[in-house]
N, C-alpha and C. Protein backbone atom coordinates (compact mmCIF):
# COMPACT_ATOMS: atom_id res chain seq x y z
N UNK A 1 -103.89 -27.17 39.31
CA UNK A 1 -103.21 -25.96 39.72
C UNK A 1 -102.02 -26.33 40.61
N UNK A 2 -101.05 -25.57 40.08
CA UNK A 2 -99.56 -26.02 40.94
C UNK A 2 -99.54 -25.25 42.14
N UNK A 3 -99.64 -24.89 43.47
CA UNK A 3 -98.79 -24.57 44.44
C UNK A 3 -97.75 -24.53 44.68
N UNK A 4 -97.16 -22.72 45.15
CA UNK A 4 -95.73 -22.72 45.29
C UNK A 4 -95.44 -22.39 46.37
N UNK A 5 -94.42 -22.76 47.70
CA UNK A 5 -94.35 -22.66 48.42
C UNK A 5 -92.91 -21.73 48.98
N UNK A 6 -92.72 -20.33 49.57
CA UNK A 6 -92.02 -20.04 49.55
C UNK A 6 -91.38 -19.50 51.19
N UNK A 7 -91.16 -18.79 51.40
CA UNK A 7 -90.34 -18.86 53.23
C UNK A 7 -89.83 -17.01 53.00
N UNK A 8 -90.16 -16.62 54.59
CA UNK A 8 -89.00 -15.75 54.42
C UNK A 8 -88.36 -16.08 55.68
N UNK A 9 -87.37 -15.28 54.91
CA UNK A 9 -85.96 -15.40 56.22
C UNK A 9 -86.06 -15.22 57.12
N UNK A 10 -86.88 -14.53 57.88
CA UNK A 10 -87.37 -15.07 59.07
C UNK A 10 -87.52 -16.35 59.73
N UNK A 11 -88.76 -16.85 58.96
CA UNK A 11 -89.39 -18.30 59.43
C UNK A 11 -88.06 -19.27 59.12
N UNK A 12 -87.42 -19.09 58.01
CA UNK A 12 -86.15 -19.75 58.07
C UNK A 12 -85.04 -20.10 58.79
N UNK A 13 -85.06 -19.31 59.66
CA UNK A 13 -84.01 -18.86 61.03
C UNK A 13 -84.55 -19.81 61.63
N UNK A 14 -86.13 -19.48 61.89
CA UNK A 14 -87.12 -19.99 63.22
C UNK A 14 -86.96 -21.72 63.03
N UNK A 15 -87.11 -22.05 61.69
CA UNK A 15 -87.37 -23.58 61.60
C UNK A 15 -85.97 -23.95 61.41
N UNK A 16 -85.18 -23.50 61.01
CA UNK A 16 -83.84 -24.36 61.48
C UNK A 16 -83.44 -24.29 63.10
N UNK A 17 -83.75 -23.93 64.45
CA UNK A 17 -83.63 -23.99 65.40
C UNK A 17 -84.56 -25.06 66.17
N UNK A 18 -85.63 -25.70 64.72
CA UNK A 18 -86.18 -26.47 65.20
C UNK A 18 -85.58 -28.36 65.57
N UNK A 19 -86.63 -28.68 66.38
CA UNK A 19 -85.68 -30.34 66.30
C UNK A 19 -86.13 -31.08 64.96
N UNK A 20 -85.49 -31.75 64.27
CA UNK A 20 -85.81 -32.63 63.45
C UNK A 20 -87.08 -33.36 63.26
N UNK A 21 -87.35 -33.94 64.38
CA UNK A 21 -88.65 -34.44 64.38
C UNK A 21 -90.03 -33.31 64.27
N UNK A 22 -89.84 -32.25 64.54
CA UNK A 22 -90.64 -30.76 64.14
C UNK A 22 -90.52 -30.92 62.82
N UNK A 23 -89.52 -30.67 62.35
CA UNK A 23 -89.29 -30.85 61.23
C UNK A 23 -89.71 -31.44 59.72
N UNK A 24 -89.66 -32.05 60.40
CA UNK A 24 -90.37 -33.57 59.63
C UNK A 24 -91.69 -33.82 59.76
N UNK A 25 -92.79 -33.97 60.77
CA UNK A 25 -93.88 -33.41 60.82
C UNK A 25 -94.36 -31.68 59.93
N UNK A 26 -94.12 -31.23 59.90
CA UNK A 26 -94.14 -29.54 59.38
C UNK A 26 -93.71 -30.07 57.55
N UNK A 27 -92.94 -30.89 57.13
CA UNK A 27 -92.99 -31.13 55.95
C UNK A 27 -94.10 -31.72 55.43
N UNK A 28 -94.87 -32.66 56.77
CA UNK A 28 -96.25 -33.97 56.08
C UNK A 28 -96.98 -32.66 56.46
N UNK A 29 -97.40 -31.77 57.45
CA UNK A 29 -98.23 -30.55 57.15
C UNK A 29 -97.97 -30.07 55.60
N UNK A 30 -97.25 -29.51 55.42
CA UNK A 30 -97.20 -28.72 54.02
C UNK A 30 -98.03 -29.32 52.88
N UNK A 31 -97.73 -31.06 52.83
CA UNK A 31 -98.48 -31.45 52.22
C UNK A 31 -99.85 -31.80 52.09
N UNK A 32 -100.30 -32.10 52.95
CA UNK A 32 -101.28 -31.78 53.51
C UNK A 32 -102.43 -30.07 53.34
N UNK A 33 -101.78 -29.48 53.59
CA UNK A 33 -102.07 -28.05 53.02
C UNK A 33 -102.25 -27.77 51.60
N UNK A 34 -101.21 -28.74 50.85
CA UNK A 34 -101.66 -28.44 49.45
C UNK A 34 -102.85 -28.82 48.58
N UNK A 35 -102.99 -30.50 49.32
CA UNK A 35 -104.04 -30.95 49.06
C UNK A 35 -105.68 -30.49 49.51
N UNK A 36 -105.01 -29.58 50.60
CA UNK A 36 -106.64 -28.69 51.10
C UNK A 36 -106.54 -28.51 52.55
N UNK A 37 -106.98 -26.85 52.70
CA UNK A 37 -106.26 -25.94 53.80
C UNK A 37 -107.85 -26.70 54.71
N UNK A 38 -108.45 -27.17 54.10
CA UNK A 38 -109.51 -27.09 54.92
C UNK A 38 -109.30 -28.50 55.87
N UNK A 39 -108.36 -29.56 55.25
CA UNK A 39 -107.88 -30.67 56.52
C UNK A 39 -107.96 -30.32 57.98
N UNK A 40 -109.10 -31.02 58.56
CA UNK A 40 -109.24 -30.61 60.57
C UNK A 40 -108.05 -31.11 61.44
N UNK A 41 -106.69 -31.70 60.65
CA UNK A 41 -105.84 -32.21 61.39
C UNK A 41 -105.02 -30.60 61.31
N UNK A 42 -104.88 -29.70 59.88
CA UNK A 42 -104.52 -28.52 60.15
C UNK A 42 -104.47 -27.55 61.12
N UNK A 43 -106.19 -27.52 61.56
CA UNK A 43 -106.88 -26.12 61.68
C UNK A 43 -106.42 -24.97 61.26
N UNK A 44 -106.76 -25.14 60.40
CA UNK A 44 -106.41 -23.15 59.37
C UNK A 44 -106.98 -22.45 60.19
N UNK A 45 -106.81 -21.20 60.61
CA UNK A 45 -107.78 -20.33 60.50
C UNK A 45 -107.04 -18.93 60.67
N UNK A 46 -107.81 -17.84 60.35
CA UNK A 46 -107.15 -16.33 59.87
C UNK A 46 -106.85 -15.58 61.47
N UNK A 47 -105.89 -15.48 61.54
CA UNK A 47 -105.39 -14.37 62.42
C UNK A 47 -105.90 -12.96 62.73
N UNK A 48 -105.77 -12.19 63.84
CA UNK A 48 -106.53 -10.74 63.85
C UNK A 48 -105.02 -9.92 64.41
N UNK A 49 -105.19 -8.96 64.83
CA UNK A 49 -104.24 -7.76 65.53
C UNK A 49 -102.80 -8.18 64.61
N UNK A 50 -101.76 -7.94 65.51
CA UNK A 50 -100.53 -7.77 64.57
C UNK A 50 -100.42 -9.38 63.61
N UNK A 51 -100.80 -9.93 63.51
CA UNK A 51 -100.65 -10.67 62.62
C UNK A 51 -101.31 -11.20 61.63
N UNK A 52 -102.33 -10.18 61.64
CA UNK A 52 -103.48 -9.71 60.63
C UNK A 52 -103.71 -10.28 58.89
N UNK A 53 -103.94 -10.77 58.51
CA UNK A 53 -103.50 -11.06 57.02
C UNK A 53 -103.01 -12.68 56.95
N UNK A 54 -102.93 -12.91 58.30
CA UNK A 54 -101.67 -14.29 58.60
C UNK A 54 -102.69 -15.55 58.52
N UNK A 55 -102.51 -16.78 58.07
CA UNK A 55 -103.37 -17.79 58.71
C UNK A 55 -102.54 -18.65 59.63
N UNK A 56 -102.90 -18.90 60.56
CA UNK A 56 -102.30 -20.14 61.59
C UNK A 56 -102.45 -21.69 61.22
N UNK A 57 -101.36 -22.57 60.91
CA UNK A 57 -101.55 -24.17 60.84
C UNK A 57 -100.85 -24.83 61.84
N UNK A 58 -101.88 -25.86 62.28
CA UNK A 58 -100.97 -26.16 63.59
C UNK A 58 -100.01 -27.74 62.86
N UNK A 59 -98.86 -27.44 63.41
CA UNK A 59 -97.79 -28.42 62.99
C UNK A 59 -97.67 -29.26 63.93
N UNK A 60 -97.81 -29.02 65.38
CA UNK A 60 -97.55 -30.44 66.05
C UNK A 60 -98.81 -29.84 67.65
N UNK A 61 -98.99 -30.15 68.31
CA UNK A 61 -99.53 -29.50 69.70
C UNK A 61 -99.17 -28.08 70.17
N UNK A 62 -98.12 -28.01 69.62
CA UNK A 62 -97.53 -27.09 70.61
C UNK A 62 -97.42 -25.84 69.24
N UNK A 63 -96.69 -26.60 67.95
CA UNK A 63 -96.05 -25.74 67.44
C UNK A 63 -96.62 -25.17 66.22
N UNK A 64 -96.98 -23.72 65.80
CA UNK A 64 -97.73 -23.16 64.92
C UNK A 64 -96.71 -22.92 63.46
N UNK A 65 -97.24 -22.90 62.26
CA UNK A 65 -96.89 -22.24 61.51
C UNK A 65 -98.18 -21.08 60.79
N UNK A 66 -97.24 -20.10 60.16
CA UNK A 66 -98.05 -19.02 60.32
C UNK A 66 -97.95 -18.60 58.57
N UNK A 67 -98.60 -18.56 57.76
CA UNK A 67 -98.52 -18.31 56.43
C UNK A 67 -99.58 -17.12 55.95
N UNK A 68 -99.47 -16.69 54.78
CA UNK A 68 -100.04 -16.14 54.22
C UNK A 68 -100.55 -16.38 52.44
N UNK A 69 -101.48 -15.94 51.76
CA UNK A 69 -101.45 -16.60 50.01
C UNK A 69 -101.27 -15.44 49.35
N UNK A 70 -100.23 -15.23 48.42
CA UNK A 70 -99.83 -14.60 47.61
C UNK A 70 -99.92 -14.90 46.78
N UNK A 71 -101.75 -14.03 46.18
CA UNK A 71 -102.70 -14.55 44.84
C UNK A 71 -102.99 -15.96 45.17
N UNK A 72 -103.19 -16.85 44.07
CA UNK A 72 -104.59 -17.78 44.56
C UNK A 72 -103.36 -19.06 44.78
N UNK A 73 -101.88 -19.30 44.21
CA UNK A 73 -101.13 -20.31 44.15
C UNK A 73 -99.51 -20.00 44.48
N UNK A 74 -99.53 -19.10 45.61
CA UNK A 74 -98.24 -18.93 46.27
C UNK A 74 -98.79 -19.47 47.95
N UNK A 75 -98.01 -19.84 48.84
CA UNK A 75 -97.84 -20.11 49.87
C UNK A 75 -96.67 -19.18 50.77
N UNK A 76 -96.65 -18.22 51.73
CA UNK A 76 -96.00 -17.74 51.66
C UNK A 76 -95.78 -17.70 53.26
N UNK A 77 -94.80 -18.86 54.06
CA UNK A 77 -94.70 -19.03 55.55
C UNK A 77 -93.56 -18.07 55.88
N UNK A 78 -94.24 -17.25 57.05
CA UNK A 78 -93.61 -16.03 57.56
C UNK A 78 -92.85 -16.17 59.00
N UNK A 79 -93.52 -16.71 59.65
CA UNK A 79 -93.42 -17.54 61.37
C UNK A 79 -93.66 -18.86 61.40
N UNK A 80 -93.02 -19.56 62.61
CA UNK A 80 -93.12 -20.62 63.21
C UNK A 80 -92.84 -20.61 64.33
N UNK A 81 -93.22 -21.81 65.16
CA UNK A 81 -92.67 -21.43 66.72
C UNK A 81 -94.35 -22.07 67.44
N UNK A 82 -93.52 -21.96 69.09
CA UNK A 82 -94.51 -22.32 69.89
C UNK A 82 -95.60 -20.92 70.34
N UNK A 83 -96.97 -21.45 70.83
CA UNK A 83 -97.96 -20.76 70.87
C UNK A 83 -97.26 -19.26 71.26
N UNK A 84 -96.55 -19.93 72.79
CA UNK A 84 -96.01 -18.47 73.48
C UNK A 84 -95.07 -17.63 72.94
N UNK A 85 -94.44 -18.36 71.63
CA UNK A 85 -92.71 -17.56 71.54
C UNK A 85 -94.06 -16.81 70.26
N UNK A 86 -94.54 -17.33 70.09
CA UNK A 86 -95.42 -16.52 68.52
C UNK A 86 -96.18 -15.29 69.52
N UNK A 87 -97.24 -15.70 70.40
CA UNK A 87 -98.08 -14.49 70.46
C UNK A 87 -97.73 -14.37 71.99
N UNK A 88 -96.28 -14.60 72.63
CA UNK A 88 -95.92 -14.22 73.68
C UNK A 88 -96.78 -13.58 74.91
């Protein structure tokens, strides 16, 4: 099964303000994710209140990405950012 990975313009904004080295880490996540959300270097896990629907992957210590699955083989990253700028 192929995985497709897609962005909205949002998170797009968010991760180009990121540093490179974010960057670049958050790409070996992705992969990682494809091969299986259940990796403990991830921690997946489902979101509650306004970001409801969302799962959280952590990309570096600090910095979250925030996705959702659209049907069983879309990937669909909405947010990124640090703990505080996400759930302030």
């Amino acid at each position: 099964m192929t995985v497709s990975i897609e962005y909205h313009p949002r998170f797009k904004k968010q991760y180009k303000k990121l540093p490179s080295s974010v960057q670049a880490r958050f790409q070996q996540r992705i992969k990682l994710l494809i091969i299986g959300p259940d990796n403990p270097t991830l921690r997946v896990h489902a979101l509650k209140a306004e970001y409801k629907g969302y799962l959280s992957m952590n990309v570096t210590g600090d910095i979250l990405a925030l996705f959702y699955y659209e049907g069983t083989n879309v990937v669909v990253f909405g947010f990124i950012g640090t703990h505080s700028q996400l759930y302030g």
